[in-house]
PDB file of N, CA and C in Angstrom:
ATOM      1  N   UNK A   1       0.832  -1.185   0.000  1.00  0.00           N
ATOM      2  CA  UNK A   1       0.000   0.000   0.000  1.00  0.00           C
ATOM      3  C   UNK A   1       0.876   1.246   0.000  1.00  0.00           C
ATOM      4  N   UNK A   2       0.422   2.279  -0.153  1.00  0.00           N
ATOM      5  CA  UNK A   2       1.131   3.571  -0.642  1.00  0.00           C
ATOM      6  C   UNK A   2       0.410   4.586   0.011  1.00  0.00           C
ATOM      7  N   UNK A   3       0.931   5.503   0.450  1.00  0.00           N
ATOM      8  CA  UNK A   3       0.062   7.247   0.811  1.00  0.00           C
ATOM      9  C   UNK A   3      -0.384   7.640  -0.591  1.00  0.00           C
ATOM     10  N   UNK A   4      -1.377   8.073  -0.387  1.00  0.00           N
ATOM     11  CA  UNK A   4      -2.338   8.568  -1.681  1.00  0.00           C
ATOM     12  C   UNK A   4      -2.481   9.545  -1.935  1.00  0.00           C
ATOM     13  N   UNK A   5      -1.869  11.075  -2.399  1.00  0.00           N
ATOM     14  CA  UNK A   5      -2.927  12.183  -2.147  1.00  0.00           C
ATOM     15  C   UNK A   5      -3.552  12.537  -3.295  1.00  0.00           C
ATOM     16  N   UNK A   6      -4.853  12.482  -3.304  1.00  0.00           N
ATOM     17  CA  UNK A   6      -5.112  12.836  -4.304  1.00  0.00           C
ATOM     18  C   UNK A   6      -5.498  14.212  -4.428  1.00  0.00           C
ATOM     19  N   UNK A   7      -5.220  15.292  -5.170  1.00  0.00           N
ATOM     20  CA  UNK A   7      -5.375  16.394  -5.528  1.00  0.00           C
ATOM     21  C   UNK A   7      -6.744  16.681  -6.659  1.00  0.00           C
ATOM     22  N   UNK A   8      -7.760  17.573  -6.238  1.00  0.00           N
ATOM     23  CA  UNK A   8      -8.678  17.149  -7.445  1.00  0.00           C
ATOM     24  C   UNK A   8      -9.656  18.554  -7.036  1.00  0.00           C
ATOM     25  N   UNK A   9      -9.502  19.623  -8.257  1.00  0.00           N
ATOM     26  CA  UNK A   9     -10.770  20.970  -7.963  1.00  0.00           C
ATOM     27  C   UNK A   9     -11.999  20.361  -7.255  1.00  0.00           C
ATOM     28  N   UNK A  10     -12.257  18.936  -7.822  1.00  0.00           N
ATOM     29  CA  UNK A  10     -13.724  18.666  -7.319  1.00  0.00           C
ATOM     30  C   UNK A  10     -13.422  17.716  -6.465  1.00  0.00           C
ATOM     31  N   UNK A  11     -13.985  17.911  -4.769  1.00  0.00           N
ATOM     32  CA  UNK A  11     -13.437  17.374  -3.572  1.00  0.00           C
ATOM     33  C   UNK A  11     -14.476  15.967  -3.858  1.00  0.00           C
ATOM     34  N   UNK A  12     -15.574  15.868  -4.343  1.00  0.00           N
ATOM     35  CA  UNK A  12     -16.266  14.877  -4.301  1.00  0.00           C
ATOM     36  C   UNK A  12     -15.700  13.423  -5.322  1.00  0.00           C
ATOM     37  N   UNK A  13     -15.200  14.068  -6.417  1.00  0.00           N
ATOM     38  CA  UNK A  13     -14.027  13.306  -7.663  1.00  0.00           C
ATOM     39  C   UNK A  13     -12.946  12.752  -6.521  1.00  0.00           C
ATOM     40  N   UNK A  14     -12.341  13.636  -6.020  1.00  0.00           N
ATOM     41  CA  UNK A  14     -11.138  13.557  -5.298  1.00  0.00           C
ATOM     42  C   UNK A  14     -11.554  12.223  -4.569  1.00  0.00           C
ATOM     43  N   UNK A  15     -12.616  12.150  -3.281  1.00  0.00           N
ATOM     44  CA  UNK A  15     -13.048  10.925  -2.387  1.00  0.00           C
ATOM     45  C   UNK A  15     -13.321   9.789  -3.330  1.00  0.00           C
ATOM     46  N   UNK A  16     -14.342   9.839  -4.422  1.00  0.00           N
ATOM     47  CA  UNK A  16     -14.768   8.848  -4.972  1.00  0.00           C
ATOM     48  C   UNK A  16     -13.040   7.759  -5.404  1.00  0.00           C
ATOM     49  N   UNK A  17     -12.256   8.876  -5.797  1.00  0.00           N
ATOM     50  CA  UNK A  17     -11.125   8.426  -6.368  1.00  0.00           C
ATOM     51  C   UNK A  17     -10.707   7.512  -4.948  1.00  0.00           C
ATOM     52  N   UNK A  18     -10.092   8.157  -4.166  1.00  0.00           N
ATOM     53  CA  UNK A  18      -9.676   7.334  -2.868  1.00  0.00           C
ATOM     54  C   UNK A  18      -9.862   6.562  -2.504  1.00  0.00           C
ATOM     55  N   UNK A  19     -11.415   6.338  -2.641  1.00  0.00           N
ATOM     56  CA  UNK A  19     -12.524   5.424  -2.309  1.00  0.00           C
ATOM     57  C   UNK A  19     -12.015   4.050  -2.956  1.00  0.00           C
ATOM     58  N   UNK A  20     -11.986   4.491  -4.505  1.00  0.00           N
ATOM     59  CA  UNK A  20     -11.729   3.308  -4.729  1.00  0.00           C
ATOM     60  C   UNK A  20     -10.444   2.474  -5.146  1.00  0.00           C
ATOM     61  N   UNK A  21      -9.242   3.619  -4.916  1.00  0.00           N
ATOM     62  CA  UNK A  21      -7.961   3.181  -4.751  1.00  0.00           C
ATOM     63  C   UNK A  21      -7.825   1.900  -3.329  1.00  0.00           C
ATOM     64  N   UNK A  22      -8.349   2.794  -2.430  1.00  0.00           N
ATOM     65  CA  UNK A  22      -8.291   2.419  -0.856  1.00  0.00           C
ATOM     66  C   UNK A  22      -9.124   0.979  -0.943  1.00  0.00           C
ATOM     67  N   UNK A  23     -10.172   0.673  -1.568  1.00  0.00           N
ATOM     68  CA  UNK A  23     -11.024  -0.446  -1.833  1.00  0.00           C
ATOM     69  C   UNK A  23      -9.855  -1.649  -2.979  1.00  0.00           C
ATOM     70  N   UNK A  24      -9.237  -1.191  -3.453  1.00  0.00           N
ATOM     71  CA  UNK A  24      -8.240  -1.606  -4.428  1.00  0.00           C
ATOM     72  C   UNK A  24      -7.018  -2.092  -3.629  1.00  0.00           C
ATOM     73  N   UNK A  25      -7.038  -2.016  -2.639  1.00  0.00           N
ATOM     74  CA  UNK A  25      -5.751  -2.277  -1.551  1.00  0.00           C
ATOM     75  C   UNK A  25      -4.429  -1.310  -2.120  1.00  0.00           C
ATOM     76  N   UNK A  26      -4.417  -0.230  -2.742  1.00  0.00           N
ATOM     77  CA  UNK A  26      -3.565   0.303  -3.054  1.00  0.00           C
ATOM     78  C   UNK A  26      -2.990   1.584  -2.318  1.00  0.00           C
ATOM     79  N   UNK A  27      -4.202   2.006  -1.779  1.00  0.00           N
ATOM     80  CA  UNK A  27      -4.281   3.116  -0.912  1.00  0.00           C
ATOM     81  C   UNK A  27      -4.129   3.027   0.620  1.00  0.00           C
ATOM     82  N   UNK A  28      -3.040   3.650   1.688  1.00  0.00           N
ATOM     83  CA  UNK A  28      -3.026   3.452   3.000  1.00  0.00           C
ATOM     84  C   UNK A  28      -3.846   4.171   4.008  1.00  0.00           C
ATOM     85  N   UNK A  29      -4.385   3.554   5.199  1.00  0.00           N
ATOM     86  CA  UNK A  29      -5.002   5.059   6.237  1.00  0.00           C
ATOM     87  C   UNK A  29      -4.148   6.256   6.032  1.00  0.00           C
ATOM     88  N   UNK A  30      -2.898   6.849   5.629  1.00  0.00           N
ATOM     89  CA  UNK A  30      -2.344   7.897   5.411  1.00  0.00           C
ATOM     90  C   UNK A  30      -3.176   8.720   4.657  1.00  0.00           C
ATOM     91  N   UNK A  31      -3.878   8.418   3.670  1.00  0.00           N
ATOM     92  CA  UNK A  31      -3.864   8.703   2.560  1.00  0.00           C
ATOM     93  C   UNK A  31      -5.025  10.111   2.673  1.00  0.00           C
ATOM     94  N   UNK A  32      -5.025  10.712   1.649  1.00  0.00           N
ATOM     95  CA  UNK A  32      -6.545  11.451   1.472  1.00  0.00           C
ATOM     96  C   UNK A  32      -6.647  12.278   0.168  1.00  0.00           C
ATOM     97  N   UNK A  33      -6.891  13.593   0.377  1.00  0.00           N
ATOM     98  CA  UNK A  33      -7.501  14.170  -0.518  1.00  0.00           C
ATOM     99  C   UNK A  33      -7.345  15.683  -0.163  1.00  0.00           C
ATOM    100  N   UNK A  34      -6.711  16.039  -1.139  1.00  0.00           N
ATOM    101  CA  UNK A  34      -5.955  17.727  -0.940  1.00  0.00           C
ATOM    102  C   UNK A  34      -6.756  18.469  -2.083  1.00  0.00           C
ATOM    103  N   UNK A  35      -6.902  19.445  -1.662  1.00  0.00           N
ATOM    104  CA  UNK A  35      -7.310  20.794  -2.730  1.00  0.00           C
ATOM    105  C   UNK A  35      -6.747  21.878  -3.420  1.00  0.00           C
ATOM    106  N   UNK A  36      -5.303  21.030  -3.885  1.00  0.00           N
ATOM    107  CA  UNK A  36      -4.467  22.036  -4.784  1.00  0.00           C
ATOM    108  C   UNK A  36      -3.556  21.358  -5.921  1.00  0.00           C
ATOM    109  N   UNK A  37      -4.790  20.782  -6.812  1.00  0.00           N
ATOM    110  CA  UNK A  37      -4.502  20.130  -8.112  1.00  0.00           C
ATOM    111  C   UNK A  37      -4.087  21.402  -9.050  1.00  0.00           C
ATOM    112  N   UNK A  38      -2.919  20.080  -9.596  1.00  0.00           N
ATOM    113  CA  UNK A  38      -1.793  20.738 -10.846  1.00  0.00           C
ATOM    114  C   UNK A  38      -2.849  21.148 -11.561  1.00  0.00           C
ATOM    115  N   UNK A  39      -2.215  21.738 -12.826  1.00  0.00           N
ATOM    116  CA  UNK A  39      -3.520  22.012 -14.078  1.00  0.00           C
ATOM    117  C   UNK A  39      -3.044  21.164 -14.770  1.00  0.00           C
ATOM    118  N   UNK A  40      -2.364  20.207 -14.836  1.00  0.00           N
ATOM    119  CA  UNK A  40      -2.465  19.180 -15.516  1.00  0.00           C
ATOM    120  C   UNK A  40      -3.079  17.608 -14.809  1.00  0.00           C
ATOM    121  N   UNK A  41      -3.480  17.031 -15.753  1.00  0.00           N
ATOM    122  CA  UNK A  41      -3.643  15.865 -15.075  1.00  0.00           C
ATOM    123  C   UNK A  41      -2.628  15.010 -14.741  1.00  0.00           C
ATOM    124  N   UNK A  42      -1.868  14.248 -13.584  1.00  0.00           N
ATOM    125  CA  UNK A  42      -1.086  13.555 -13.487  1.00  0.00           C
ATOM    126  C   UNK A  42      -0.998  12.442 -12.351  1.00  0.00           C
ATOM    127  N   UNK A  43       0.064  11.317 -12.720  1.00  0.00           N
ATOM    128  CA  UNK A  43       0.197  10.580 -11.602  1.00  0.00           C
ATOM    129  C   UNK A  43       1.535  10.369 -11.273  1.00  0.00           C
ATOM    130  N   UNK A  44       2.193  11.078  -9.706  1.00  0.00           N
ATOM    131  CA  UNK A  44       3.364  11.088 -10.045  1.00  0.00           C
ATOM    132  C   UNK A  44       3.549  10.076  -8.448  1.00  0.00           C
ATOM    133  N   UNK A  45       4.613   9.204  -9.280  1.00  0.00           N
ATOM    134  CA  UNK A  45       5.038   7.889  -8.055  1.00  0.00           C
ATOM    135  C   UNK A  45       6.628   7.604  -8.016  1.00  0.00           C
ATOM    136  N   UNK A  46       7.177   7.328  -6.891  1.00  0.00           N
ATOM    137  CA  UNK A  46       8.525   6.892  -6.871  1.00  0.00           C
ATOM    138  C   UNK A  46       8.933   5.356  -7.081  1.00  0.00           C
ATOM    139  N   UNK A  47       8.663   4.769  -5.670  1.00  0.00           N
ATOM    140  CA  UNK A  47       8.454   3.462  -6.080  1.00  0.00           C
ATOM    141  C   UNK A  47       7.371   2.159  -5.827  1.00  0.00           C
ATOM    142  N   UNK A  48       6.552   2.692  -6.525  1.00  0.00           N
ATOM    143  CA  UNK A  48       5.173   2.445  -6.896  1.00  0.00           C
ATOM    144  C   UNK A  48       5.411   1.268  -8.276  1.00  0.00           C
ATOM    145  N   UNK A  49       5.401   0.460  -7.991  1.00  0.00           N
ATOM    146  CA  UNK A  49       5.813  -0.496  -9.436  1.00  0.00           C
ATOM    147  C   UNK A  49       4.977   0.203 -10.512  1.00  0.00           C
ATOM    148  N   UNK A  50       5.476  -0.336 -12.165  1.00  0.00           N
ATOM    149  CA  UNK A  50       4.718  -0.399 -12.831  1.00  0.00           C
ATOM    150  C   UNK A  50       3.291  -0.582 -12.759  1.00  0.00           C
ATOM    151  N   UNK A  51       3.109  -2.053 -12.471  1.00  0.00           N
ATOM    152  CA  UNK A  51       1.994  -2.890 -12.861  1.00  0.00           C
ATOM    153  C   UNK A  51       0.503  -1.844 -11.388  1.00  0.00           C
ATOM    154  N   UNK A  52       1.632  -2.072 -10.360  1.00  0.00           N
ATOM    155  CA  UNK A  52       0.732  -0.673  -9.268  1.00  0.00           C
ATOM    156  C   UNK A  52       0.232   0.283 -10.461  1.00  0.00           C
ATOM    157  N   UNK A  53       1.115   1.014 -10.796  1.00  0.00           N
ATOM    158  CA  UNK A  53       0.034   2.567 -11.305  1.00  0.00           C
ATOM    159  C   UNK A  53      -0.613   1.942 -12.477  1.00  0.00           C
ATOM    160  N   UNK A  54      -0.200   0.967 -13.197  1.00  0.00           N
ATOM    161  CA  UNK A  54      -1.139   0.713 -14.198  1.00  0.00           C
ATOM    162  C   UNK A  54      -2.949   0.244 -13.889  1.00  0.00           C
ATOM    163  N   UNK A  55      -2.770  -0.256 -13.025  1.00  0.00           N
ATOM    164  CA  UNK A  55      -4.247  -0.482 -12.029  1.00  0.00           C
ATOM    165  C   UNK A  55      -4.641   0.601 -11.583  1.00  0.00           C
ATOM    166  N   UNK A  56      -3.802   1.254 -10.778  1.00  0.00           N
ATOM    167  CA  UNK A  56      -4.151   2.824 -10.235  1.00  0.00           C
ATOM    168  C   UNK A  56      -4.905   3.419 -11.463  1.00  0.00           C
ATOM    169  N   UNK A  57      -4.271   3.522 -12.386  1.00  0.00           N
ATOM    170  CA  UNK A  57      -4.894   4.317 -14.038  1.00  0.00           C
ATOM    171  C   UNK A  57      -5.779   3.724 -14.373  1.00  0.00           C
ATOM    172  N   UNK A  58      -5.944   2.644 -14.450  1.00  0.00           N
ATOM    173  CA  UNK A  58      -7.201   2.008 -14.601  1.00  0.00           C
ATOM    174  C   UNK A  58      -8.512   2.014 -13.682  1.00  0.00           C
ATOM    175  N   UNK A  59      -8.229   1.887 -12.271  1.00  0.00           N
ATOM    176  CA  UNK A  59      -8.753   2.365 -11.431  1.00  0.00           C
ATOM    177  C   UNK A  59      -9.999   3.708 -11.494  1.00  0.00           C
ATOM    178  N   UNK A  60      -9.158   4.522 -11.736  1.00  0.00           N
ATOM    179  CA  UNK A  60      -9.786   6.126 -11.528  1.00  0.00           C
ATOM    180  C   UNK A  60     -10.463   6.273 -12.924  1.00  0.00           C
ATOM    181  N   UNK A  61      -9.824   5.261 -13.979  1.00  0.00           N
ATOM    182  CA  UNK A  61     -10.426   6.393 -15.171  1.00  0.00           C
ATOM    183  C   UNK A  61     -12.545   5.482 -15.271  1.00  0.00           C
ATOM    184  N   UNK A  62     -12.761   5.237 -14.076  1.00  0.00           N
ATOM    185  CA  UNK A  62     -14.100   4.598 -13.609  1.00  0.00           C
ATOM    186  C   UNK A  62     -14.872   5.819 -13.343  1.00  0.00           C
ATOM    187  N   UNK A  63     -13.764   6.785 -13.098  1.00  0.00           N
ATOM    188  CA  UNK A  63     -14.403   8.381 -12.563  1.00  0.00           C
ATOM    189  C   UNK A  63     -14.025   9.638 -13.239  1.00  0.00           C
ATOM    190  N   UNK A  64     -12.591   9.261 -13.925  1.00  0.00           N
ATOM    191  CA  UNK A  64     -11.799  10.320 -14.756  1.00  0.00           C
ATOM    192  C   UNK A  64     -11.556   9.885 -16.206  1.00  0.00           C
ATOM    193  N   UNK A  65     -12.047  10.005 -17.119  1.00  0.00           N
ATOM    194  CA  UNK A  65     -11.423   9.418 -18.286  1.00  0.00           C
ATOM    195  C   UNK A  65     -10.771  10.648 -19.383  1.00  0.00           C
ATOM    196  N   UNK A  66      -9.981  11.466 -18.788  1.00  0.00           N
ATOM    197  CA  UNK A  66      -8.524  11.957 -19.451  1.00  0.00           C
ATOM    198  C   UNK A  66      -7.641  11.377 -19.260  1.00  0.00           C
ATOM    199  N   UNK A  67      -6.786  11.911 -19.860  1.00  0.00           N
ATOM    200  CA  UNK A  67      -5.356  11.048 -19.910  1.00  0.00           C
ATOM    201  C   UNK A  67      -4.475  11.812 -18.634  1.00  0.00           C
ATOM    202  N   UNK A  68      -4.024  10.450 -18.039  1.00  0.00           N
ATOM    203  CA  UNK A  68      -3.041  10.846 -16.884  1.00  0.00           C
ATOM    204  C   UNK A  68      -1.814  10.133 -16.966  1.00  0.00           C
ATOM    205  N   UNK A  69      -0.934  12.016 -17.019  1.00  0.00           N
ATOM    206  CA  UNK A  69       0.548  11.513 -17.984  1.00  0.00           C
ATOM    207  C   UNK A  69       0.937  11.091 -16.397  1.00  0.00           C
ATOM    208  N   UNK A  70       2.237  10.082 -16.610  1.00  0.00           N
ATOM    209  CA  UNK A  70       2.992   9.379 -15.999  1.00  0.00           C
ATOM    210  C   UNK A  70       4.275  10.106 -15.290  1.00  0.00           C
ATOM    211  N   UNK A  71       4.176  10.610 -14.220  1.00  0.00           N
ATOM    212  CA  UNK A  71       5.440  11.017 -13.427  1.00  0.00           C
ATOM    213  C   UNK A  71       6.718  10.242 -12.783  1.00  0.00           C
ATOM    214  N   UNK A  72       7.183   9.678 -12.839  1.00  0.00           N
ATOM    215  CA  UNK A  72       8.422   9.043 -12.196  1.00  0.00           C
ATOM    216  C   UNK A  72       9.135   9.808 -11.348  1.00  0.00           C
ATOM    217  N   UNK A  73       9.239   9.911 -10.407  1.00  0.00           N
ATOM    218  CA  UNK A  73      10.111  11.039  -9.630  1.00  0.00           C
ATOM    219  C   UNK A  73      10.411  10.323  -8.488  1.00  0.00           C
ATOM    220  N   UNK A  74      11.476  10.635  -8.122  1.00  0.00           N
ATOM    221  CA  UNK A  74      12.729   9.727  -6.591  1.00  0.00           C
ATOM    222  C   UNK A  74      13.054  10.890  -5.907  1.00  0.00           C
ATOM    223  N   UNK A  75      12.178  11.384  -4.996  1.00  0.00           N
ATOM    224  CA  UNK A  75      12.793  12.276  -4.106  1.00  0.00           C
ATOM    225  C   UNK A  75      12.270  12.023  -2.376  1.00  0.00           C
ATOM    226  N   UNK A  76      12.236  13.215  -1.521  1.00  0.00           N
ATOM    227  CA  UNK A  76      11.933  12.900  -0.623  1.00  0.00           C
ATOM    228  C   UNK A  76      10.162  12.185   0.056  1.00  0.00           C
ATOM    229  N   UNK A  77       9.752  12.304  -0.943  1.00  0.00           N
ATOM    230  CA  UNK A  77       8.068  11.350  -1.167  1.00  0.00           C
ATOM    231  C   UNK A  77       8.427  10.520  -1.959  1.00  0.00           C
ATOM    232  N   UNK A  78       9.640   9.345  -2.438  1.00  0.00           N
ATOM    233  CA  UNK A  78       9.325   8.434  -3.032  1.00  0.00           C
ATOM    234  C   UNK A  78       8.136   7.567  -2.968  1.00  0.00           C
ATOM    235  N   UNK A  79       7.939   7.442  -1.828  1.00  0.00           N
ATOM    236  CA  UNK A  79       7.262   6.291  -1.017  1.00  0.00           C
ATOM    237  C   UNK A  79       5.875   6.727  -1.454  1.00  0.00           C
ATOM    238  N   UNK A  80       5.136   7.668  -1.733  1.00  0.00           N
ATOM    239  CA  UNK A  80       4.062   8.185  -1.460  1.00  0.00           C
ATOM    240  C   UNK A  80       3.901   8.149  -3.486  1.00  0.00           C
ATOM    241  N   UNK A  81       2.406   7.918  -3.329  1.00  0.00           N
ATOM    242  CA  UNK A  81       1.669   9.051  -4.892  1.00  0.00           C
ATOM    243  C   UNK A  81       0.992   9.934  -4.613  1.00  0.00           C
ATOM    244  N   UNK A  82       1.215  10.801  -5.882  1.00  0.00           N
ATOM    245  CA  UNK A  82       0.410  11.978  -5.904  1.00  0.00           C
ATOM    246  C   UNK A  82      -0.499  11.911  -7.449  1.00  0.00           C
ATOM    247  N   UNK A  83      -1.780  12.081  -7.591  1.00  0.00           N
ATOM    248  CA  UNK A  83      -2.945  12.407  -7.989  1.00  0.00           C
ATOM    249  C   UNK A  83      -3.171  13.645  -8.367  1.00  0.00           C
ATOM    250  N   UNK A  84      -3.101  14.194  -9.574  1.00  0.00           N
ATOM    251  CA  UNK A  84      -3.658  15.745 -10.103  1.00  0.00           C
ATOM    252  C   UNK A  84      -4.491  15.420 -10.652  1.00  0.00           C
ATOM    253  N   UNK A  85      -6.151  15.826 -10.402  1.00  0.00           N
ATOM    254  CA  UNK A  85      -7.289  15.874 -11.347  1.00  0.00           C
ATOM    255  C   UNK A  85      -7.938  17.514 -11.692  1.00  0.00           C
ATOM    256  N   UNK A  86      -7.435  18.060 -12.557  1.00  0.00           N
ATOM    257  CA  UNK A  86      -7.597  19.215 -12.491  1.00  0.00           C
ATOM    258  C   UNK A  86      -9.212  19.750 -12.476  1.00  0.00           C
TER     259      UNK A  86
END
């Protein structure tokens, strides 16, 4: 499981999303839902396997169906994803 945040203008998008990450075993009690989405759509993970965000993407687009470009990033939130639904 992973910290989740998902970022999303619409706080109700944002939960539904969580909802069903967290139902997905992907998402930890850490996790939640912030109100200061990129303007782009994105999913940015450190070390989050592949085959993880590919479910994750599959996951959400149940609620989001734009395209959510792929972040790779190794810094001090490896451990964690982050969620932009603009």
């Amino acid at each position: 499981m992973y910290k989740v945040t998902v970022n999303a203008e619409d706080s109700e998008l944002g939960e539904k999303v969580l909802a069903v990450l967290t139902a997905g075993g992907f998402a930890s009690s850490e996790s939640y839902v912030g109100d200061d989405p990129d303007y782009e759509a994105n999913i940015k993970y450190g070390t989050a396997t592949k085959d993880d965000v590919k479910a994750m993407r599959k996951l959400i687009s149940v609620f989001y169906d734009g395209k959510l470009e792929e972040e790779e990033a190794f810094d001090s939130d490896d451990y964690d994803v982050f969620i932009n639904l603009p």
